[in-house]
Protein backbone atom coordinates (compact mmCIF):
# COMPACT_ATOMS: atom_id res chain seq x y z
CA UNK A 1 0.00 0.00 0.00
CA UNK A 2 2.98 2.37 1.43
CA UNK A 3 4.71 1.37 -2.20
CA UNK A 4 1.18 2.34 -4.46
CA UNK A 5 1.10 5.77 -2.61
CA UNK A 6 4.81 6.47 -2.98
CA UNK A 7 4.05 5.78 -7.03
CA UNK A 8 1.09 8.16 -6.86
CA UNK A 9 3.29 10.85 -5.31
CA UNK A 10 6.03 10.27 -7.96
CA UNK A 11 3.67 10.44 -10.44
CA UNK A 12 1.74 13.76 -9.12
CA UNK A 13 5.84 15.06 -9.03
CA UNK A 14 6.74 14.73 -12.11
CA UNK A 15 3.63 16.78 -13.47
CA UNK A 16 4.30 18.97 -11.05
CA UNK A 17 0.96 18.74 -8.83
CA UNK A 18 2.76 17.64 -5.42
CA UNK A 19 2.69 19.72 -2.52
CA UNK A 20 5.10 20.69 0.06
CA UNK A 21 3.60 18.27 2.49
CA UNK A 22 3.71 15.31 0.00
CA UNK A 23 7.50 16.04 -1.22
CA UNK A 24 8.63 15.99 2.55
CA UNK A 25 6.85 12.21 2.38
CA UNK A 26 9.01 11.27 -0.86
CA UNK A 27 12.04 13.07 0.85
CA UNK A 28 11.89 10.88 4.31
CA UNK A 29 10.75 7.54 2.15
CA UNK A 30 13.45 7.83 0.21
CA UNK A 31 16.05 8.30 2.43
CA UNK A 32 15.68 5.28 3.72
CA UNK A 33 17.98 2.57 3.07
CA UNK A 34 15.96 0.01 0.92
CA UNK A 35 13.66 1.22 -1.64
CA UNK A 36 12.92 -1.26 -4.28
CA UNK A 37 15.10 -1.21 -7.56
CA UNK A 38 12.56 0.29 -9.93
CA UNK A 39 12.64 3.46 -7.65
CA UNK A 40 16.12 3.69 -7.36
CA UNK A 41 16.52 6.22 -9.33
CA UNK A 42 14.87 8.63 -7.44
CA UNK A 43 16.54 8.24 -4.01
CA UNK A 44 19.85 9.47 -5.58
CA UNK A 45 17.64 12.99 -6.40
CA UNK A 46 15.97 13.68 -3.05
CA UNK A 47 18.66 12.84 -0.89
CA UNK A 48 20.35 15.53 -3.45
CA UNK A 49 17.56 17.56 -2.43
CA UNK A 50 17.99 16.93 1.11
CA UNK A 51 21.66 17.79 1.50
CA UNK A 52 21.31 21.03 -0.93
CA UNK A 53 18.68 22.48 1.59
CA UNK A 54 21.41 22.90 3.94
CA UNK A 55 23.79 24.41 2.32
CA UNK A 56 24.44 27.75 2.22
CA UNK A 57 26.13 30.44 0.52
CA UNK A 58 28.84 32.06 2.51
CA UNK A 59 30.79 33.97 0.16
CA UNK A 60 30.83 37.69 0.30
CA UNK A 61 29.73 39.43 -3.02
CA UNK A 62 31.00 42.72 -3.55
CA UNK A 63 28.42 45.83 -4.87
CA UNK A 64 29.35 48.62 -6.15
CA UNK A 65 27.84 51.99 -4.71
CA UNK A 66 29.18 54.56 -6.98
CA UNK A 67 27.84 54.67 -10.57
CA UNK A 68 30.75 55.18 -12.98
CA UNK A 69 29.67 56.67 -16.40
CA UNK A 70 31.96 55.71 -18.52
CA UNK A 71 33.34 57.37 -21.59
CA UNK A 72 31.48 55.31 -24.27
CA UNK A 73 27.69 56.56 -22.30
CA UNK A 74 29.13 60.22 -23.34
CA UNK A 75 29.46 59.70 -26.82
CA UNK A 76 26.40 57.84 -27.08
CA UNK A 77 24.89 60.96 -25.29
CA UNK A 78 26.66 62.98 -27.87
CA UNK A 79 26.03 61.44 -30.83
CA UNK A 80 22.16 61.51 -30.09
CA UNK A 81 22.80 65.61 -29.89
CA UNK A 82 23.94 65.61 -33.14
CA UNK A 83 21.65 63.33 -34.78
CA UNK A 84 19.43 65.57 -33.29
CA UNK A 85 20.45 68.59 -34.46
CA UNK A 86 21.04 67.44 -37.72
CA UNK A 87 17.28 66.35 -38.12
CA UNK A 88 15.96 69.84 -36.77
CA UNK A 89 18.53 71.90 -39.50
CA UNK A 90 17.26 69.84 -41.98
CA UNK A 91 13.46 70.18 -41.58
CA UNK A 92 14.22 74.15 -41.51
CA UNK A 93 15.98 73.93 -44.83
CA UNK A 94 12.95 71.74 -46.33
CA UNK A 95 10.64 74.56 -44.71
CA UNK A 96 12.46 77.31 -46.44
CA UNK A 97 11.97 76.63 -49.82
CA UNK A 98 9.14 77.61 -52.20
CA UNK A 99 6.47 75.58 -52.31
CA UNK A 100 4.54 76.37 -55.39
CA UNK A 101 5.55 77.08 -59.01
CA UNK A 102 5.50 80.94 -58.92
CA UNK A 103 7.71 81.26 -56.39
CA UNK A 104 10.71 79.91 -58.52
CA UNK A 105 13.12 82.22 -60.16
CA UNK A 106 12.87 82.40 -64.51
CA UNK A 107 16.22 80.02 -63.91
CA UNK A 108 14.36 77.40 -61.88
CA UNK A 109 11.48 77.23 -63.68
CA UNK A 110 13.57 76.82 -66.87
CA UNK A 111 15.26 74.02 -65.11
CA UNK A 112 12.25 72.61 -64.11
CA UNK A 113 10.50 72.71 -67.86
CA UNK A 114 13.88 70.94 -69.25
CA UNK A 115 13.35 68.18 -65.91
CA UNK A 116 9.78 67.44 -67.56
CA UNK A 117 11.40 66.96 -71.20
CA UNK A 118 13.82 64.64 -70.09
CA UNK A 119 11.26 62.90 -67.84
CA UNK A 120 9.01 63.07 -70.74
CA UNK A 121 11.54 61.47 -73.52
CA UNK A 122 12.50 58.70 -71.15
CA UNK A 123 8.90 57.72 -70.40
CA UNK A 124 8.63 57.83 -73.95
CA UNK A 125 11.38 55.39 -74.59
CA UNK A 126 10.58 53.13 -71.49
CA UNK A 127 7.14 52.68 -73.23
CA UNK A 128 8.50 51.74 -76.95
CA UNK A 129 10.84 49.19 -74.80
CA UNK A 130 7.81 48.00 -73.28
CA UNK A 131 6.19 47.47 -76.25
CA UNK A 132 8.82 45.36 -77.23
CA UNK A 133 8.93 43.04 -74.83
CA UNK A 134 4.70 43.18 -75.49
CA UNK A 135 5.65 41.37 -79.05
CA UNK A 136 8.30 39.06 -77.45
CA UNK A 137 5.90 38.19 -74.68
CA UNK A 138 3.49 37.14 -77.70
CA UNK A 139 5.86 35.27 -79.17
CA UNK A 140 6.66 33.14 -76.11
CA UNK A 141 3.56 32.41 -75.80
CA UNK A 142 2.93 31.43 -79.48
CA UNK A 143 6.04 29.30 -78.81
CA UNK A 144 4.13 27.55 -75.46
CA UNK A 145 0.57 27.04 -77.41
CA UNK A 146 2.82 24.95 -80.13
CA UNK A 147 4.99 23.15 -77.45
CA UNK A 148 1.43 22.17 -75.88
CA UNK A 149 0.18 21.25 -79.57
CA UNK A 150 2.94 19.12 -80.51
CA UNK A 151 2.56 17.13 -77.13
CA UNK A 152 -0.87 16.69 -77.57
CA UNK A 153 -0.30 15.55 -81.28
CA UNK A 154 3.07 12.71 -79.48
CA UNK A 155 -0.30 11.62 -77.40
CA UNK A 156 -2.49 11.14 -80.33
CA UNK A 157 0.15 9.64 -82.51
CA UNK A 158 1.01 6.94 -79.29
CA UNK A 159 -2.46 6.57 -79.13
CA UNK A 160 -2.63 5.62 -82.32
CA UNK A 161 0.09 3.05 -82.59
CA UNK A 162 -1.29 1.54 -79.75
CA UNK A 163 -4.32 1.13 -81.04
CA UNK A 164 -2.68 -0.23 -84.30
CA UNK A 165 -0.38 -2.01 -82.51
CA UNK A 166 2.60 -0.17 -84.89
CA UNK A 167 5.89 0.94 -83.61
């Protein structure tokens, strides 16, 4: 009966379920000095358990009181600053400019007007390229319709000498 119980509780412990109470039972059963062989290898881990829970820790460990900041927390600091700064003169510049079309000088707007040809001409080209590859994409797919039609017509013709029984 004392052996069915001790089971139960090893069971209950290795999901985790057992309670203080019922690990102190499987601590003092198995410190005993017979415990039968198919347990055995559970006495070696609570008498583990039952010498660690006297040790302690004697050692001294040292803290430190005084924060140190050292020289690599500055430059993060100050590289953040900069960042920083560089960000804000940016977004002044971007602010400063004019925003519409009248407000640029005869020598912008002439700039401008020659950006839009250029722009212009290579759309242009960029669309005769794409009509291009239009006609190759047509013939690649001429080229898949008459791969497709000479399998079909290999089918037909095995088909056929099967049928015949020709080679």
């Amino acid at each position: 009966m004392v052996l069915n119980n001790i089971e139960k509780l090893i069971e209950k412990y290795d999901n985790g379920e057992t309670t203080l109470q019922e690990e102190q039972q499987l601590k003092d059963y198995f410190s005993q000095e017979t415990v039968p062989p198919h347990l055995e290898v559970y006495k070696s881990m609570f008498q583990y358990f039952l010498y660690t829970h006297e040790e302690q820790f004697t050692k001294d460990v040292p803290l430190k009181s005084k924060k140190t900041y050292s020289l690599y927390q500055w430059i993060s600091v100050a590289a953040v600053a900069v960042i920083m700064l560089g960000i804000f003169t940016q977004f002044e510049i971007f602010q400063t400019q004019p925003q519409t079309l009248a407000d640029l000088t005869p020598q912008e707007r002439a700039e401008y007007e020659e950006a839009k040809e250029v722009l212009a001409l290579f759309s242009s080209n960029f669309n005769n390229g794409t009509d291009k590859l239009m006609a190759l994409n047509m013939v690649s797919d001429n080229f898949d319709k008459g791969t497709d039609n000479m399998a079909y017509l290999s089918e037909v013709s095995s088909t056929t000498n099967k049928i015949l029984k020709t080679n």
